[in-house]
Each structure stands twice: as structure tokens, then as C-alpha cells.
N, C-alpha and C. Protein backbone atom coordinates (compact mmCIF):
# COMPACT_ATOMS: atom_id res chain seq x y z
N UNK A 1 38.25 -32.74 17.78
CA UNK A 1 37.50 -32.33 16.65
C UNK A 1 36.00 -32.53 16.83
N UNK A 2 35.23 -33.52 17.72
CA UNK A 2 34.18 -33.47 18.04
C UNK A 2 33.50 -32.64 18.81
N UNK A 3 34.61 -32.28 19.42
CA UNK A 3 33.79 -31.05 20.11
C UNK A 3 33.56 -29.90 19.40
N UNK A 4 34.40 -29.70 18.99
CA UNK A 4 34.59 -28.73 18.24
C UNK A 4 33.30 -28.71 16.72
N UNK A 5 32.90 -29.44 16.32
CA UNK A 5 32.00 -30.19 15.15
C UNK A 5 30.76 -29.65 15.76
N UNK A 6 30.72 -30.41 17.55
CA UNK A 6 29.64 -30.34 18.32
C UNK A 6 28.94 -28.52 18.04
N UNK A 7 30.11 -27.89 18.65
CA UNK A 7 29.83 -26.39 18.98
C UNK A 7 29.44 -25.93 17.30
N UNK A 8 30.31 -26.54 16.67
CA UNK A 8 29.60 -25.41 15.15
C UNK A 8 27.95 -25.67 15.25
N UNK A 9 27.85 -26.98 15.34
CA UNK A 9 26.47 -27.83 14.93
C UNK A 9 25.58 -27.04 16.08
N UNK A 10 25.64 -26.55 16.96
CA UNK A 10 25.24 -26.47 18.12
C UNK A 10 24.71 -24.28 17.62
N UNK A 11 25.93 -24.08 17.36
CA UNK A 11 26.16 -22.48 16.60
C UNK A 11 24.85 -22.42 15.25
N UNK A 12 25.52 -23.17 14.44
CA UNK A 12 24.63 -23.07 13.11
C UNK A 12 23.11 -23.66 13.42
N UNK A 13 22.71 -24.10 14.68
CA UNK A 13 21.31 -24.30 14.63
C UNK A 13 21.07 -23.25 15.60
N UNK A 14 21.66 -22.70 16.39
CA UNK A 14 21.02 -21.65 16.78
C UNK A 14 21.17 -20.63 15.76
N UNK A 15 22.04 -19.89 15.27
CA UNK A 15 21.80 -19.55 14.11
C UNK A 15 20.41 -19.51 13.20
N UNK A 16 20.49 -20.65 12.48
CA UNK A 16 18.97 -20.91 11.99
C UNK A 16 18.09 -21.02 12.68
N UNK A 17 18.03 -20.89 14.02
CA UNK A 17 16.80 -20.48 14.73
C UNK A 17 16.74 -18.82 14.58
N UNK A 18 17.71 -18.42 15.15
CA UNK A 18 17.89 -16.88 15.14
C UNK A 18 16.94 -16.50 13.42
N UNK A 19 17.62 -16.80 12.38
CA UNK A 19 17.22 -16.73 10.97
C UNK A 19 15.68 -16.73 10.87
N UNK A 20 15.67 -17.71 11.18
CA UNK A 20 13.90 -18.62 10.92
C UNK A 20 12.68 -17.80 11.79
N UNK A 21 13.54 -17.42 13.00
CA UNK A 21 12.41 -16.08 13.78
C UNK A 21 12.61 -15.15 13.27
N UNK A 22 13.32 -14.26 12.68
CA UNK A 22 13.39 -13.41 11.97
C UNK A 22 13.04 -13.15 10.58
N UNK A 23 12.42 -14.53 10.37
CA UNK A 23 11.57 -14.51 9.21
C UNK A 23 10.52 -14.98 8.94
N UNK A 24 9.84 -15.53 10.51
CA UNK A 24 9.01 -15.67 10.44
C UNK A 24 7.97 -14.34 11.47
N UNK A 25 9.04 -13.26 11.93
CA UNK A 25 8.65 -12.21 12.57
C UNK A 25 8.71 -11.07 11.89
N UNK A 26 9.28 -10.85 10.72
CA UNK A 26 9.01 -10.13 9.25
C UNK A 26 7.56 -10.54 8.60
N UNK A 27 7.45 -11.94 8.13
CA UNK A 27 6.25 -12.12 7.63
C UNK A 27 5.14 -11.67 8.84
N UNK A 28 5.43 -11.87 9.68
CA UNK A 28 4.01 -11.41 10.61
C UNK A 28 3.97 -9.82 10.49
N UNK A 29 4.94 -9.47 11.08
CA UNK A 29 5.08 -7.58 10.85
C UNK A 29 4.10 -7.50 9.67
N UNK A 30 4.25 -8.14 8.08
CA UNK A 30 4.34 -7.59 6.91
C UNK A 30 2.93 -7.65 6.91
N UNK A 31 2.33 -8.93 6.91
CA UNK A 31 0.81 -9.61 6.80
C UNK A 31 0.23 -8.50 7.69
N UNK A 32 0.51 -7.74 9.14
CA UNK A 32 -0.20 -7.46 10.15
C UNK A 32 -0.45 -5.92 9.03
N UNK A 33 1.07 -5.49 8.49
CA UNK A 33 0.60 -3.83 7.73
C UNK A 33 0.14 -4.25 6.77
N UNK A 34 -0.47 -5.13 6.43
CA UNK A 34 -1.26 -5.25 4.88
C UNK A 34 -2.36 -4.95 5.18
N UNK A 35 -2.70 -5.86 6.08
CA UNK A 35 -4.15 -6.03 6.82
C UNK A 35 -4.32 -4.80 7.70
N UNK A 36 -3.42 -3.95 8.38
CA UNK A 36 -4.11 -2.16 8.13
C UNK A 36 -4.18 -1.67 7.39
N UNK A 37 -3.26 -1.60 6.34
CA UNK A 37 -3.47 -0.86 5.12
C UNK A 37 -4.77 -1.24 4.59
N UNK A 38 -5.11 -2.33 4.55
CA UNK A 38 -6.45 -2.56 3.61
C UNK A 38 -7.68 -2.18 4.74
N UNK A 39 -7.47 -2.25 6.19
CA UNK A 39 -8.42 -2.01 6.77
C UNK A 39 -8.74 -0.37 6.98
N UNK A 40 -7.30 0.61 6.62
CA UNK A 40 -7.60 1.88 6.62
C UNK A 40 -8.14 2.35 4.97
N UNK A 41 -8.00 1.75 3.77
CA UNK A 41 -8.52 1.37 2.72
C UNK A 41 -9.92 1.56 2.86
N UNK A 42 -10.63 0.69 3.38
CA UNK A 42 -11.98 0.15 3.56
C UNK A 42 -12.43 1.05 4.41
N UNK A 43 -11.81 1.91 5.52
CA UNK A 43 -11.93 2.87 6.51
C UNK A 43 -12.23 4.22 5.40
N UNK A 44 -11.11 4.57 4.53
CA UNK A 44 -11.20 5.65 3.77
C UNK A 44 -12.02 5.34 2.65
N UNK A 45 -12.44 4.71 1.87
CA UNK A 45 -13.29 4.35 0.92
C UNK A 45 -14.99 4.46 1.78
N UNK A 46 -15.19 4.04 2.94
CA UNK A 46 -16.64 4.42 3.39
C UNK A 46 -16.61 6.01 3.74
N UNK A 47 -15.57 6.60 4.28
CA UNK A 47 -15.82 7.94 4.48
C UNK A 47 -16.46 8.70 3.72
N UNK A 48 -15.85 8.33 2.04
CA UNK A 48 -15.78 9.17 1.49
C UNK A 48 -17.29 8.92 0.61
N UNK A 49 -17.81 7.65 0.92
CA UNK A 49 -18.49 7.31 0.50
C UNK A 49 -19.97 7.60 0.81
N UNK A 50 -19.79 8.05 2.27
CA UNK A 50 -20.70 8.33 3.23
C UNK A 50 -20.41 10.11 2.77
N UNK A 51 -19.56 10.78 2.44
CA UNK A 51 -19.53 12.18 2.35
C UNK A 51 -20.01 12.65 0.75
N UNK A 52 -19.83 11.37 0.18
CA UNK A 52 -20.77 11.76 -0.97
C UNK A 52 -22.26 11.55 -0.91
N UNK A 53 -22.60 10.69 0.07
CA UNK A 53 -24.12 10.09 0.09
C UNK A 53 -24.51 11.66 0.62
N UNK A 54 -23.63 12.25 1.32
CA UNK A 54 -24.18 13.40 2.16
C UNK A 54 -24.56 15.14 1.03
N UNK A 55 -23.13 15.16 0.05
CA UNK A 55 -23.73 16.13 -1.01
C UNK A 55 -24.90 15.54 -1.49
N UNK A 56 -24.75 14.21 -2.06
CA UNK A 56 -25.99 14.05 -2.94
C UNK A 56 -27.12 14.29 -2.00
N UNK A 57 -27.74 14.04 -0.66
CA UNK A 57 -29.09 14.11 -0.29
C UNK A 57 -28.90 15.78 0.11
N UNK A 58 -27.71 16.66 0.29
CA UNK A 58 -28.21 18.14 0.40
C UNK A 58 -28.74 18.58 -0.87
N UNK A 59 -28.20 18.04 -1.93
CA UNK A 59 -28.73 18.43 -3.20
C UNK A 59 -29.89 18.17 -3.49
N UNK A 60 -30.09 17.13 -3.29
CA UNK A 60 -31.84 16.73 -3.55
C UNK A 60 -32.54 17.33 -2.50
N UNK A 61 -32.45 17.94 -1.22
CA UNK A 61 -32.97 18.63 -0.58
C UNK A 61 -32.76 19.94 -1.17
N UNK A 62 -31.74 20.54 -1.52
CA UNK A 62 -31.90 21.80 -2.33
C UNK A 62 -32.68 21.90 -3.41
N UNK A 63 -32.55 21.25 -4.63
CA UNK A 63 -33.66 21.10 -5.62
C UNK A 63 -35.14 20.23 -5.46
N UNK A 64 -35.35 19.94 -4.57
CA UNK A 64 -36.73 19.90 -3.95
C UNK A 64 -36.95 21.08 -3.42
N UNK A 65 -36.54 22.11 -2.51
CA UNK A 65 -36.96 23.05 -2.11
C UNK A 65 -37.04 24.17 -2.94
N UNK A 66 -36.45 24.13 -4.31
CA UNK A 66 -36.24 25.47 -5.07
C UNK A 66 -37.45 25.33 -5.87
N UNK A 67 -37.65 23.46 -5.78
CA UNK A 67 -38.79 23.02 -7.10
C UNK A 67 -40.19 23.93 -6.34
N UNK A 68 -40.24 23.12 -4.62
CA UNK A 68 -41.51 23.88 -3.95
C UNK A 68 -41.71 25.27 -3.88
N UNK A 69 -40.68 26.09 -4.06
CA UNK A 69 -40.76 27.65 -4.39
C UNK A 69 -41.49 27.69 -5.86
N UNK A 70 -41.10 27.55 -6.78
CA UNK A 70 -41.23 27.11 -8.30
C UNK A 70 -43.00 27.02 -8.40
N UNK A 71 -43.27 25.47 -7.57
CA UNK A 71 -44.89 25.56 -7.29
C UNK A 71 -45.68 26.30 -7.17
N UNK A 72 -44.90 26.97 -5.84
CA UNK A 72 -45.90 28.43 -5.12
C UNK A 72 -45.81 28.90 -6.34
N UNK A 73 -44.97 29.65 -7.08
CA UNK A 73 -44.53 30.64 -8.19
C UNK A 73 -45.66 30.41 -8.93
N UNK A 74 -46.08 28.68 -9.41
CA UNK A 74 -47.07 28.70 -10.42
C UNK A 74 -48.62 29.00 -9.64
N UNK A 75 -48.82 28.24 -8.91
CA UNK A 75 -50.48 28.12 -7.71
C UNK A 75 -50.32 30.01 -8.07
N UNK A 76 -49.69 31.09 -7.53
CA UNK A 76 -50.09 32.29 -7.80
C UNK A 76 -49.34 32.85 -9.09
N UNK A 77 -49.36 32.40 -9.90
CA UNK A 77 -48.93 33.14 -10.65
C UNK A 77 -49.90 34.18 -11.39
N UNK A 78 -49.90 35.51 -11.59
CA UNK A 78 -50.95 36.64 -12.34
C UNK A 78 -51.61 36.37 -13.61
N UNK A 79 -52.67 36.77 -13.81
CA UNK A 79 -53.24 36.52 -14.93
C UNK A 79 -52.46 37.70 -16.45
N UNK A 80 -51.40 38.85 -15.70
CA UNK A 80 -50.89 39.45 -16.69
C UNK A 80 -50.07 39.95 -15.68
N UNK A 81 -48.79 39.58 -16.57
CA UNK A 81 -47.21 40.19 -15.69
C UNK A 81 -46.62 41.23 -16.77
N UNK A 82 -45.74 41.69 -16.47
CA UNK A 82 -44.72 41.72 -17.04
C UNK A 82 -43.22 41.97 -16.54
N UNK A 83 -42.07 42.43 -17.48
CA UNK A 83 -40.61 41.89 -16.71
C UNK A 83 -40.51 42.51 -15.04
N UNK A 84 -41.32 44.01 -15.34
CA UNK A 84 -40.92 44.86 -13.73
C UNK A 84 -41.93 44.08 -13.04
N UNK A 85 -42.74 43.05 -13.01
CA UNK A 85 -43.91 42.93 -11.97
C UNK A 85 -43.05 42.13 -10.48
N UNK A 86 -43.74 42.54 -9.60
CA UNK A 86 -42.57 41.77 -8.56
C UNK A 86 -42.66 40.03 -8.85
N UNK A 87 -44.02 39.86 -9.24
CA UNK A 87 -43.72 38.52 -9.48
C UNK A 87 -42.97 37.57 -10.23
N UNK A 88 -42.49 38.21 -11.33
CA UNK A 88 -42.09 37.89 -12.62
C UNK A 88 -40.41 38.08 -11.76
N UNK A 89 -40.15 39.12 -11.10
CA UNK A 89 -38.62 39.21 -10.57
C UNK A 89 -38.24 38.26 -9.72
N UNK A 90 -39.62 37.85 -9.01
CA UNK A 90 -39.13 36.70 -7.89
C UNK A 90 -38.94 35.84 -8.00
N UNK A 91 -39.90 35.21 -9.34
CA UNK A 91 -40.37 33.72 -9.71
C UNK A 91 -38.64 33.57 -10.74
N UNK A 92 -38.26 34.49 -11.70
CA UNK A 92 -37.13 34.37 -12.29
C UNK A 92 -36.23 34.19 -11.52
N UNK A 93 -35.86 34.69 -10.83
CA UNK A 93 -34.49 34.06 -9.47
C UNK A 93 -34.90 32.86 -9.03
N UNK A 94 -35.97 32.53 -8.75
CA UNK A 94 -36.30 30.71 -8.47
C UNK A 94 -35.95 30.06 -9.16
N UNK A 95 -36.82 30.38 -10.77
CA UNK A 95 -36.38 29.15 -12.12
C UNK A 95 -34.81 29.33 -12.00
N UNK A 96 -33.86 29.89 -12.11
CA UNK A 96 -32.97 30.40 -12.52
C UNK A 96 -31.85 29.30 -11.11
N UNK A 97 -32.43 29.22 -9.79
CA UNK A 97 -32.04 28.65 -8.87
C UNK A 97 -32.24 27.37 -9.24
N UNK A 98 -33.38 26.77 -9.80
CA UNK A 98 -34.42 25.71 -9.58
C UNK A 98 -32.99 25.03 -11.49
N UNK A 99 -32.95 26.26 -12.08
CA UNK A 99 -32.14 25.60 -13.77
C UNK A 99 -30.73 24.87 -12.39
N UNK A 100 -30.51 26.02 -12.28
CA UNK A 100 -28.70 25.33 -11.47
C UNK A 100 -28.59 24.39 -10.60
N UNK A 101 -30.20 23.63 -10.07
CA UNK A 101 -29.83 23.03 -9.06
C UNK A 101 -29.69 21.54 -10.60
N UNK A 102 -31.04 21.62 -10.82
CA UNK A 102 -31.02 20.31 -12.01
C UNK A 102 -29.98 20.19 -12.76
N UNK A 103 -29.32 21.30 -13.13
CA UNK A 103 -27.58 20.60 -13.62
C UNK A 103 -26.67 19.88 -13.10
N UNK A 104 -27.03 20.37 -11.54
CA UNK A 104 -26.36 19.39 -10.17
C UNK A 104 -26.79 18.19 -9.99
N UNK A 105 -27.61 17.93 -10.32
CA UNK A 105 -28.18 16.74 -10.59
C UNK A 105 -27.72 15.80 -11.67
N UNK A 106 -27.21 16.20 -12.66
CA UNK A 106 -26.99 15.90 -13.47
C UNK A 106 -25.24 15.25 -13.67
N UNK A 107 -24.18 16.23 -12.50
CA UNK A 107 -23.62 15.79 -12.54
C UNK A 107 -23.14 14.58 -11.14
N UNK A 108 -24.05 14.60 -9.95
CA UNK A 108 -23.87 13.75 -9.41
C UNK A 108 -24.68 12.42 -9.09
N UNK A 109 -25.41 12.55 -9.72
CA UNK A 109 -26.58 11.18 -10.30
C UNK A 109 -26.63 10.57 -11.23
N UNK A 110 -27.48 9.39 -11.29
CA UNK A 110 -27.20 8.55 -12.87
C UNK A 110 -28.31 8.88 -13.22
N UNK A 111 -28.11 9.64 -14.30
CA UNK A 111 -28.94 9.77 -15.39
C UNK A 111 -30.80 9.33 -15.51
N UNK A 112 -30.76 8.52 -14.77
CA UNK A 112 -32.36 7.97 -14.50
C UNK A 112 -32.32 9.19 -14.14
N UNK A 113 -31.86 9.50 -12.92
CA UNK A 113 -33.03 10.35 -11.71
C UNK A 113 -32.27 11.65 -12.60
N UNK A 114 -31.30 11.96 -13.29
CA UNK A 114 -31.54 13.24 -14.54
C UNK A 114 -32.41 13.52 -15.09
N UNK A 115 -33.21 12.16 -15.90
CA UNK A 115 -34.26 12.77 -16.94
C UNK A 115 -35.35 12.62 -15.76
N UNK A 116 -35.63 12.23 -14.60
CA UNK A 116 -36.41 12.67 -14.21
C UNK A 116 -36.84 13.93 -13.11
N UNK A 117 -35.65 14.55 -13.29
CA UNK A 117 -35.51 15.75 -12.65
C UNK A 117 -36.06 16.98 -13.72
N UNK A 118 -35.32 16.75 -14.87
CA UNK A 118 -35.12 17.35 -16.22
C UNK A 118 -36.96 17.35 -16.18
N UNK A 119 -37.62 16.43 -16.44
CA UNK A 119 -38.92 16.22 -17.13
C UNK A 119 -39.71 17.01 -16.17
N UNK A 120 -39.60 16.91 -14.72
CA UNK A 120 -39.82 17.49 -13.41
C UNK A 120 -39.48 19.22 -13.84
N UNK A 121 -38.61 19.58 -13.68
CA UNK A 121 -38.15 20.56 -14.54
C UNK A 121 -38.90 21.47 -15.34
N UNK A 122 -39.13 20.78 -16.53
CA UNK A 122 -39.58 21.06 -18.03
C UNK A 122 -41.34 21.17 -17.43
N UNK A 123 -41.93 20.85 -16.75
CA UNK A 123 -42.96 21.23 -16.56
C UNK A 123 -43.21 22.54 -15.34
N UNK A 124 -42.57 22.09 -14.85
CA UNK A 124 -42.45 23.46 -13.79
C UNK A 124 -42.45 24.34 -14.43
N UNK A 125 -41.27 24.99 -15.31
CA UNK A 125 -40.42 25.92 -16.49
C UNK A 125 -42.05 26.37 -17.24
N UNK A 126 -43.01 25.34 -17.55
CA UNK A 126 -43.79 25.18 -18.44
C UNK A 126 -45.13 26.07 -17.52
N UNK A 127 -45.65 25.58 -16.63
CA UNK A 127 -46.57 26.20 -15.69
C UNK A 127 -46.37 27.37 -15.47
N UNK A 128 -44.82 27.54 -14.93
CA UNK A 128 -44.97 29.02 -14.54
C UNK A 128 -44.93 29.68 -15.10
N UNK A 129 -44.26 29.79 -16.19
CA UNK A 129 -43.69 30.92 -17.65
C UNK A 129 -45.67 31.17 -18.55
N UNK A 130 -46.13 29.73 -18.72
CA UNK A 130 -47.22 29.79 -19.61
C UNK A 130 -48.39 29.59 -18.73
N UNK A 131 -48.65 28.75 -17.64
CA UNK A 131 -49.47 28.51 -17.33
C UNK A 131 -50.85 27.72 -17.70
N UNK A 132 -51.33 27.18 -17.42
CA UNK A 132 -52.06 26.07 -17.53
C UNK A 132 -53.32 26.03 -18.59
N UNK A 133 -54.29 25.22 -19.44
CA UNK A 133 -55.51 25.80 -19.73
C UNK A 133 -56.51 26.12 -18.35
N UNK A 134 -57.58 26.64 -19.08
CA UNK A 134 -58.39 26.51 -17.82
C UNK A 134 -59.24 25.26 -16.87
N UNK A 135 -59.15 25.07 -16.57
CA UNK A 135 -59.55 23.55 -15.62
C UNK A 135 -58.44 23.26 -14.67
N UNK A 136 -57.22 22.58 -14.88
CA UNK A 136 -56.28 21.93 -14.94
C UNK A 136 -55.73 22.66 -13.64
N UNK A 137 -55.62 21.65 -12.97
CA UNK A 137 -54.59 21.78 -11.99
C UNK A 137 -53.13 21.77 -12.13
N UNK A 138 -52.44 22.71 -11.14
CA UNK A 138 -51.20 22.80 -10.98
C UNK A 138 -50.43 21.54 -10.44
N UNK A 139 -51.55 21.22 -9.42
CA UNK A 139 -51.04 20.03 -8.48
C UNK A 139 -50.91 19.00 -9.35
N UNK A 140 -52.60 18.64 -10.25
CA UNK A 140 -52.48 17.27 -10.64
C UNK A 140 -51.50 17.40 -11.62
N UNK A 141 -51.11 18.56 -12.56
CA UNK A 141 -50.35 18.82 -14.14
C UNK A 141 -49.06 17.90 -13.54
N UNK A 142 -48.06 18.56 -11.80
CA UNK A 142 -47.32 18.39 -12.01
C UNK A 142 -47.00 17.29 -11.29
N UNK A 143 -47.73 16.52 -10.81
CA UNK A 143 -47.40 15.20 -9.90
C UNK A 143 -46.66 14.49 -10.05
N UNK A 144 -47.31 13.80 -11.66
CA UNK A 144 -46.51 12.67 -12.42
C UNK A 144 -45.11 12.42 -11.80
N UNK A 145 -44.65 13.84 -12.69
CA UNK A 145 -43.42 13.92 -13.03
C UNK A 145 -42.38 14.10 -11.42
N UNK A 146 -43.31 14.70 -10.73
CA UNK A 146 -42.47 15.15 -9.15
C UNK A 146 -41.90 13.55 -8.51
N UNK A 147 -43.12 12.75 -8.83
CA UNK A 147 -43.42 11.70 -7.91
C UNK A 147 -42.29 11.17 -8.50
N UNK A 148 -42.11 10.52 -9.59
CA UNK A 148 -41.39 10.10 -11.18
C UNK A 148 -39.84 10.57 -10.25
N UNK A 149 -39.38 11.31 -10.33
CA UNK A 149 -38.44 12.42 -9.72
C UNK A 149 -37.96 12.00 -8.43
N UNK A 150 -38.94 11.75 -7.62
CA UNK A 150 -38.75 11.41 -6.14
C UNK A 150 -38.36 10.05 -5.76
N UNK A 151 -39.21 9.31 -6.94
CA UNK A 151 -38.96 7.90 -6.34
C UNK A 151 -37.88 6.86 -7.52
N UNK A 152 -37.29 8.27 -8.44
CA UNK A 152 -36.15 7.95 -8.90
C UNK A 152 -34.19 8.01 -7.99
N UNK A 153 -34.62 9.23 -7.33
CA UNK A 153 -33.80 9.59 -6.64
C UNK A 153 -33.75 8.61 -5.08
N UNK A 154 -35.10 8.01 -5.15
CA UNK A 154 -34.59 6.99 -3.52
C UNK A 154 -34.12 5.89 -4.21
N UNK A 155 -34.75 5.62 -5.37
CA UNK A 155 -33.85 4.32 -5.89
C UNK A 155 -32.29 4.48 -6.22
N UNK A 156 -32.01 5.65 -6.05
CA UNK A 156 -30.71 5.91 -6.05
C UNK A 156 -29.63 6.07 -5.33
N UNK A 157 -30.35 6.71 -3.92
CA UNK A 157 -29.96 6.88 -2.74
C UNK A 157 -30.15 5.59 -1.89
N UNK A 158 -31.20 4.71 -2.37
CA UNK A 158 -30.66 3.39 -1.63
C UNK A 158 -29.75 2.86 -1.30
């Protein structure tokens, strides 16, 4: 019977060895896919994060460039247009570019660099359509607000 005692005792601890690696080679498996999962997590969360940083600065490069069309539009704008003048056709497809980009703005920015796109905007809209008194610069009228605009949007893009 001792021997026999021996061999179970001998069985049931290998056994619980067998057991005990197998559960302590599960927990490793498990811990190792957590820790990819969270590292492909952190992998997919910068992508996407980095692919939004990337619309938002084409956008602000698009509505900066529609705004600098917009400019030119005002620096020449005629002392008397009207709807057929080529200028009045060209400068309207700009504002009209220059309205759709600032809505874009609107929906992928916070709101700071909105109203200061908007205000940016609202004077442009203002120069070119009405135009200035006499004295007054185009440049200095619209600085403020450009600059206002510009250095809202890096505080954003930081």
C-alpha cells in the first residue's frame, strides 16, 4: 500500500504541476493579448489622430488660400461693377468658396478659431462687396482679424 500511496502522491503532484503550468501559461498568453490589444489601441487611436491633424491643416490651408484670393478680389476691386462684370463673376465664386470653406471650420475646430475665422470672414465679405472709405487700407482694415484667425488656429493645431 505504500507504494502504491507513493505513486498516487508522486501522480497527483505531477499532475498539479501539469495544472499550475497551464495556468500559469494561460495567464501569460492572456496578459501578453491584452498588452497588444491595448498596444494596437494606442497604435489605432494615433493614426487616426494624426489623419485628423492632417484634414484639419488641409483645411486651414484651403481657407487661407480662398481668404488670399478674397484679398486680391478686394486690393482690385472696381470703382463700379455690376452682376455681368467679370469681376463681380470671379470675386462671387471666391466668397462663395471662401462661405464653404468657414463652415468647415466650423465643423472641425473649437469654436475659438470659428469666431475667428467667422470675424476674418465678415470683413473680407465686407471689403469686397462694399469696400472701404477713402484712406483706409485693405491690408491694415483686415489684419486684425487674419492675424486673430491665424494664431487661433496654431493654438489649436498645437
Amino acid at each position: 500500500m505504500t507504494t502504491m500511496s507513493g505513486q498516487v502522491w508522486v501522480s497527483l503532484i505531477s499532475l498539479g504541476g501539469v495544472v499550475l503550468g497551464g495556468m500559469l501559461s494561460y495567464l501569460v498568453q492572456h496578459r501578453t493579448q491584452l498588452s497588444a490589444e491595448r498596444a494596437e489601441q494606442r497604435r489605432q487611436q494615433s493614426a487616426l489622430s494624426e489623419a485628423r491633424r492632417a484634414e484639419r491643416l488641409a483645411l486651414l490651408e484651403r481657407f487661407i488660400e480662398v481668404a488670399a484670393e478674397a484679398e486680391r478680389s478686394a486690393f482690385s476691386r472696381p470703382s463700379a461693377f455690376d452682376d455681368t462684370h467679370p469681376w463681380h463673376l470671379r470675386t462671387q465664386d471666391v466668397m462663395n468658396r471662401l462661405w464653404v470653406a468657414e463652415r468647415l471650420i466650423r465643423i472641425q475646430f473649437p469654436l475659438s478659431v470659428y469666431d475667428a475665422a467667422r470675424a476674418y470672414f465678415l470683413d473680407l465679405n465686407r471689403t469686397v462687396w462694399e469696400g472701404l472709405p477713402d484712406g483706409e487700407s485693405v491690408r491694415d482694415y483686415l489684419e486684425g482679424n487674419r492675424f486673430a484667425f491665424l494664431d487661433a488656429a496654431r493654438a489649436a493645431m498645437g
